[in-house]
Protein backbone atom coordinates (compact mmCIF):
# COMPACT_ATOMS: atom_id res chain seq x y z
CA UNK A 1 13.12 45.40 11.37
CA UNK A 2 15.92 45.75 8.68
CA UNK A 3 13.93 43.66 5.73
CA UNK A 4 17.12 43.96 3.15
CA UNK A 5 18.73 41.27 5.10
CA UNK A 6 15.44 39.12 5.02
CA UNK A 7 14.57 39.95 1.50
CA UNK A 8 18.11 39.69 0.56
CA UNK A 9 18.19 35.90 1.60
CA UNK A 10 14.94 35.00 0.81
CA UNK A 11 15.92 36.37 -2.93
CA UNK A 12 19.23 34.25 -2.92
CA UNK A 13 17.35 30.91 -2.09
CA UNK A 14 14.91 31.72 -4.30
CA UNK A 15 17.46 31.62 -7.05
CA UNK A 16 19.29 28.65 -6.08
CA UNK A 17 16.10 26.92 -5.72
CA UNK A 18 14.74 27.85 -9.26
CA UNK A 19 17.78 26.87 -11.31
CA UNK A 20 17.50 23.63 -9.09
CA UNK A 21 14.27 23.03 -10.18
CA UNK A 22 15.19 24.16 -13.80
CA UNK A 23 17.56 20.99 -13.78
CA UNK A 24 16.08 18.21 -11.64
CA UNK A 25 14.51 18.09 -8.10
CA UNK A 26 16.12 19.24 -4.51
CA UNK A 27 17.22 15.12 -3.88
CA UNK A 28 20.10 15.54 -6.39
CA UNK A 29 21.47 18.43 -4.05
CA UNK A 30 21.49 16.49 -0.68
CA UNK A 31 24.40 14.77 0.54
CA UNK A 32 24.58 14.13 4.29
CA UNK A 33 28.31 13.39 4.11
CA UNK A 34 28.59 17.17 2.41
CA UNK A 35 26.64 18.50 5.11
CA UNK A 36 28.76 16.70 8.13
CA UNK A 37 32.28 18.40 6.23
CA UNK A 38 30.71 21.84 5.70
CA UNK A 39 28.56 22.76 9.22
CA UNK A 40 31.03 20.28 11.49
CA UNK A 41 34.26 21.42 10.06
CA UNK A 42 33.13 25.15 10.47
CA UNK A 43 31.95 24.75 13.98
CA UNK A 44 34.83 23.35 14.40
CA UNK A 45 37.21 25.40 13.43
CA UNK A 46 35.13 28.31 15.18
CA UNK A 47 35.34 26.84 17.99
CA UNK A 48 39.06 26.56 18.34
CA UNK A 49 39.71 30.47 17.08
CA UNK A 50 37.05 31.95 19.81
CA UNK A 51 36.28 31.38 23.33
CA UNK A 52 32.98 29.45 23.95
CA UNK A 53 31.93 32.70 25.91
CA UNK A 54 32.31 34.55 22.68
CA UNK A 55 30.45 32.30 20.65
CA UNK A 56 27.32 31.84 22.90
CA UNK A 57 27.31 36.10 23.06
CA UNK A 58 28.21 36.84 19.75
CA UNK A 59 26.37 34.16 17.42
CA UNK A 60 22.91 35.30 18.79
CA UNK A 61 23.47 38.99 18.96
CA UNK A 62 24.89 38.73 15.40
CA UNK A 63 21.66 37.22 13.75
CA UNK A 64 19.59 39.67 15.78
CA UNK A 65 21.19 42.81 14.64
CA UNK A 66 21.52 41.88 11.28
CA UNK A 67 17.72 41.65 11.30
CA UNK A 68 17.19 44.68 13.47
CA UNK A 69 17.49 48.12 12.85
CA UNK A 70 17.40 51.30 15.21
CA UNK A 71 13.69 53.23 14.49
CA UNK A 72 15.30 56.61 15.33
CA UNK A 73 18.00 58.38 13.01
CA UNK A 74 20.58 60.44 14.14
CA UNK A 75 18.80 63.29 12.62
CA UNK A 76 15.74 62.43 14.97
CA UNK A 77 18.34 61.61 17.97
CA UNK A 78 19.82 65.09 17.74
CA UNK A 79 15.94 66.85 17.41
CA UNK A 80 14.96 64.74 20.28
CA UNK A 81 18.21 65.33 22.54
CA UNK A 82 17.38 68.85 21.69
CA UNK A 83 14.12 68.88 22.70
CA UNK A 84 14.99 67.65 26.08
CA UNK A 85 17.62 69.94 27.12
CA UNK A 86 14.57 72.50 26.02
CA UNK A 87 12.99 70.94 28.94
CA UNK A 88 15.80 70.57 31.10
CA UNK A 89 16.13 74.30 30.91
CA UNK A 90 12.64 74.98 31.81
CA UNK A 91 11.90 72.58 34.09
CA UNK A 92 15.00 71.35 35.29
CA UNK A 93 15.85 67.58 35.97
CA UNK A 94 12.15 67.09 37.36
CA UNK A 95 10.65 67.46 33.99
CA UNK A 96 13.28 64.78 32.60
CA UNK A 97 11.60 62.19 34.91
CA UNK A 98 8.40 62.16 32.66
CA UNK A 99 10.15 61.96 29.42
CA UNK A 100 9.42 58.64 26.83
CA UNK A 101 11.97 57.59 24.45
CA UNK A 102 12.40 54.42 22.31
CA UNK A 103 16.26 54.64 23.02
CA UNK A 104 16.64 52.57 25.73
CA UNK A 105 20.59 53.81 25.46
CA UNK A 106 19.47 57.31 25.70
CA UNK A 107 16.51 56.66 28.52
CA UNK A 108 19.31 55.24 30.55
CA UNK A 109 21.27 58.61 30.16
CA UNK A 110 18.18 60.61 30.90
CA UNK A 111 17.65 58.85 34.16
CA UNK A 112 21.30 59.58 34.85
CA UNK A 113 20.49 63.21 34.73
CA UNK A 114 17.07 63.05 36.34
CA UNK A 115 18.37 61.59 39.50
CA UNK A 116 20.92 64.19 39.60
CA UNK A 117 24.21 62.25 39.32
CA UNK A 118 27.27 64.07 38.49
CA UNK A 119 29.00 64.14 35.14
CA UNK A 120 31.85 62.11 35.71
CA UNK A 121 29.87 58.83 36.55
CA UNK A 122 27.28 59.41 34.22
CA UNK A 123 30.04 59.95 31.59
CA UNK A 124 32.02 57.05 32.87
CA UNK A 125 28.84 54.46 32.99
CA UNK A 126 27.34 55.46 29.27
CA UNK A 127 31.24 54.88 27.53
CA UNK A 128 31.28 51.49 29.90
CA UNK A 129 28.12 50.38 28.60
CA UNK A 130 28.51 51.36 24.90
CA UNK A 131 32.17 49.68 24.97
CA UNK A 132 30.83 46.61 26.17
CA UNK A 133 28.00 46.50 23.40
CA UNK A 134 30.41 47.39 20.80
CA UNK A 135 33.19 44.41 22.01
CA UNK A 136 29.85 41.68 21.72
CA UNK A 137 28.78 43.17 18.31
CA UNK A 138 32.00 43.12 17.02
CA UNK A 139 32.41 39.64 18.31
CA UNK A 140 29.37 38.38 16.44
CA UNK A 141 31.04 39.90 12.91
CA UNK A 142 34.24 38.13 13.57
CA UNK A 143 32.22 34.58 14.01
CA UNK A 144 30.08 35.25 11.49
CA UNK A 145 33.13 36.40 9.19
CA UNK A 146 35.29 33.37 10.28
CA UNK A 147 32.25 30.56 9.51
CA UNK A 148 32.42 32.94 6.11
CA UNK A 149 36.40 31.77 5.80
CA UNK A 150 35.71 28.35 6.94
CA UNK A 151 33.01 27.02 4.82
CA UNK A 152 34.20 27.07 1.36
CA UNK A 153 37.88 25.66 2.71
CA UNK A 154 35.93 22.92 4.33
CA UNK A 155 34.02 22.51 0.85
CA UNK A 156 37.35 22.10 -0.80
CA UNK A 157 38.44 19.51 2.07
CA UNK A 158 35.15 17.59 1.00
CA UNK A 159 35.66 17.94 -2.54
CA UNK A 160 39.19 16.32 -2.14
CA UNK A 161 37.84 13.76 0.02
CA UNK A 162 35.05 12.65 -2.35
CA UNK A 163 37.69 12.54 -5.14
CA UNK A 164 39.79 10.11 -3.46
CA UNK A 165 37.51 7.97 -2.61
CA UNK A 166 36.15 7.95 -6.13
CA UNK A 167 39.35 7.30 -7.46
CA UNK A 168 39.93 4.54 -4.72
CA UNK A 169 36.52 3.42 -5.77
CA UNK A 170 37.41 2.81 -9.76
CA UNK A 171 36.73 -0.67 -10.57
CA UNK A 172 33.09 -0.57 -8.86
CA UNK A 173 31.15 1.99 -11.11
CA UNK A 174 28.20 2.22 -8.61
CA UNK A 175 30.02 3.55 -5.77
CA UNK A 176 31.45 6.45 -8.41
CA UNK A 177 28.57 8.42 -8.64
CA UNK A 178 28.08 8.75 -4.41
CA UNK A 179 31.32 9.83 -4.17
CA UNK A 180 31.34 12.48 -7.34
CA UNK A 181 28.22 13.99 -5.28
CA UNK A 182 30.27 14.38 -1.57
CA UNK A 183 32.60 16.02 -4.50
CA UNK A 184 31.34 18.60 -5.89
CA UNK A 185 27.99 19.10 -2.98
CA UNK A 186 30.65 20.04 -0.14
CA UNK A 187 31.82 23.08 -2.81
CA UNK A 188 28.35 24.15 -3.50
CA UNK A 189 27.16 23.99 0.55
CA UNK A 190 30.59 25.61 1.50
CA UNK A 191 29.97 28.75 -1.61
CA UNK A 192 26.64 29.25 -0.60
CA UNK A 193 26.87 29.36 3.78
CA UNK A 194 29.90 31.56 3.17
CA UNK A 195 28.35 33.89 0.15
CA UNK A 196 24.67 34.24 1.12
CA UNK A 197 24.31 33.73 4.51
CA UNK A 198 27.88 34.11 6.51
CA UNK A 199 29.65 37.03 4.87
CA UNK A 200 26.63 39.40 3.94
CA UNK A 201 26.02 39.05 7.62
CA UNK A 202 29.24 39.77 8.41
CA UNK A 203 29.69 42.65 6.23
CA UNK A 204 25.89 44.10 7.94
CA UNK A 205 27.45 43.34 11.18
CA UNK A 206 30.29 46.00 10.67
CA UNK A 207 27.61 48.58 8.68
CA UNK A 208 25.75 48.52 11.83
CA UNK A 209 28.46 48.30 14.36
CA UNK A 210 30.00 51.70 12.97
CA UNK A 211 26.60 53.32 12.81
CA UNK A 212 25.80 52.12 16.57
CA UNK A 213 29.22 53.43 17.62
CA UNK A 214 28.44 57.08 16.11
CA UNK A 215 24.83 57.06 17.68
CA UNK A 216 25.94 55.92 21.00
CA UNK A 217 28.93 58.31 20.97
CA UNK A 218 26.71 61.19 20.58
CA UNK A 219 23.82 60.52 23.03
CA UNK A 220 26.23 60.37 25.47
CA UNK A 221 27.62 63.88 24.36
CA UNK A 222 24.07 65.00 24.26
CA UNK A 223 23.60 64.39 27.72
CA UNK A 224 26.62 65.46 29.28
CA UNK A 225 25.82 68.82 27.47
CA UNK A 226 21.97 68.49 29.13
CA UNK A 227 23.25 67.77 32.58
CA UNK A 228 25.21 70.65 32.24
CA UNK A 229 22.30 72.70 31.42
CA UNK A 230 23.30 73.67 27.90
CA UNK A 231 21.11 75.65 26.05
CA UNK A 232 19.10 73.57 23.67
CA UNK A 233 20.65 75.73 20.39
CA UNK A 234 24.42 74.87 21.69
CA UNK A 235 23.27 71.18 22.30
CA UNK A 236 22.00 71.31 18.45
CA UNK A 237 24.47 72.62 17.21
CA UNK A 238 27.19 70.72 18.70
CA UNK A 239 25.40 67.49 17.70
CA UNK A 240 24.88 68.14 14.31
CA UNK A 241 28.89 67.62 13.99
CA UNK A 242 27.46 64.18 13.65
CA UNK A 243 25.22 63.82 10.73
CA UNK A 244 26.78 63.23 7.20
CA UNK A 245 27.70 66.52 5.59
CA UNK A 246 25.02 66.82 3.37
CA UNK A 247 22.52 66.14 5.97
CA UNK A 248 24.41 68.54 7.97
CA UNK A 249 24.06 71.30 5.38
CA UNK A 250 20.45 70.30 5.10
CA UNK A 251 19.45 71.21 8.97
CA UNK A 252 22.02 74.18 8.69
CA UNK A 253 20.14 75.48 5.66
CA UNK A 254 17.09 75.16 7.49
CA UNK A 255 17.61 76.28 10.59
CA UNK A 256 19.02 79.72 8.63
CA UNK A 257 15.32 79.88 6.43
CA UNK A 258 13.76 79.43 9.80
CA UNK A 259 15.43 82.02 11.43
CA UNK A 260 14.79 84.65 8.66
CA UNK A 261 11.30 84.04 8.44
């Protein structure tokens, strides 16, 4: 589980809530005609920039990854791809039928090999599948990025409604103060959805979408390399081209002290 995004919203209510409290109670902060401007104008507005098929895949996918994260690096994905073209070579694709992995990506790829399917479809099926995963992920940022636009436009379109009607409303003093709240409540709802929900999520969305992308990218390379019977130091090496460059160094620089010891 990725607890920044939890702990990151959990801190931001926290904060609202205590300067809240600071001032008054929670009942001077709720405003059903606010509410009705800031969640039905998003959803509206969502709705007519993305396809409903869009918005039932990528809403749902987007609020699980931003909560999720992968348990295996891709330090750990290139010792583990490694370690399985070790047993490719000894034991050919009949040992790859009793190795475990967490990745179900990568157990999908090992199957591939185990059951002996050539390179081109294996190649062919992995890019399909990671395309597809990528094109729903992204989907969810671009929601969750657009609700991020809406909301605090939608805040302003509440704020200028409440301010007509309060200035319609001038010569009866009680109806001034209801008014002043749909005012300035549809700003704070629409600042808050947008900066501590929509946008961070957004913004993790993309973090993980990149990172997901490179992973993906080079299990399949690892396995194209293991149905081909690579040897496990070539697989290694040729999958290190994907770690950052210091953690590149790092296994470089270790593999050398291990080899001179």
């Amino acid at each position: 589980m990725d607890i920044t995004t939890g702990i990151g919203i959990v801190a931001g209510i926290a904060v609202i809530a205590t300067l809240i409290l600071m001032g008054g109670d929670f009942r001077m902060f709720y405003d059903i005609h606010a509410i009705i401007i800031i969640f039905g104008g998003s959803l509206a507005a969502t709705l007519i920039r993305f396809p409903l098929v869009a918005i039932v895949h990528g809403l749902p996918l987007g609020m699980k990854f931003a909560f999720t994260m992968r348990n295996i690096t891709q330090r750990d994905l290139v010792d583990e791809i490694a370690g399985l073209a070790e047993v490719m070579r000894k034991e050919g694709p009949i040992g790859l039928e009793k190795a475990e992995t967490e990745d179900q990506f990568l157990a999908k790829g090992i199957r591939f090999v185990a059951d002996g399917y050539d390179a081109g479809f294996i190649r062919d099926n992995l890019e399909r599948d990671r395309d597809n995963f990528l094109t729903h992920l992204d989907e969810g940022q671009k929601i969750y990025r657009a609700i991020g636009d809406c909301a605090p436009a939608f805040g302003m379109i509440g704020t200028l409604i409440g301010m007509v009607q309060m200035f319609s409303n001038m010569s009866d003093p009680s109806k001034l103060g209801p008014f002043m709240a749909v005012a300035l409540l549809a700003t704070l709802y629409g600042a808050l959805v947008a900066n501590l929900f929509c946008l961070p999520i957004a913004d993790k969305l993309h973090v993980k979408l990149v990172d997901e992308e490179i992973n993906r990218t080079l299990i399949i390379d690892g396995i194209l390399m293991m149905r081909e019977a690579k040897s496990p130091a070539l697989v290694r090496e040729m999958l290190l081209a994907y770690l950052p460059e210091k953690h590149r160094h790092a296994e470089e620089g270790a593999e050398a002290a291990a080899a001179t010891a």
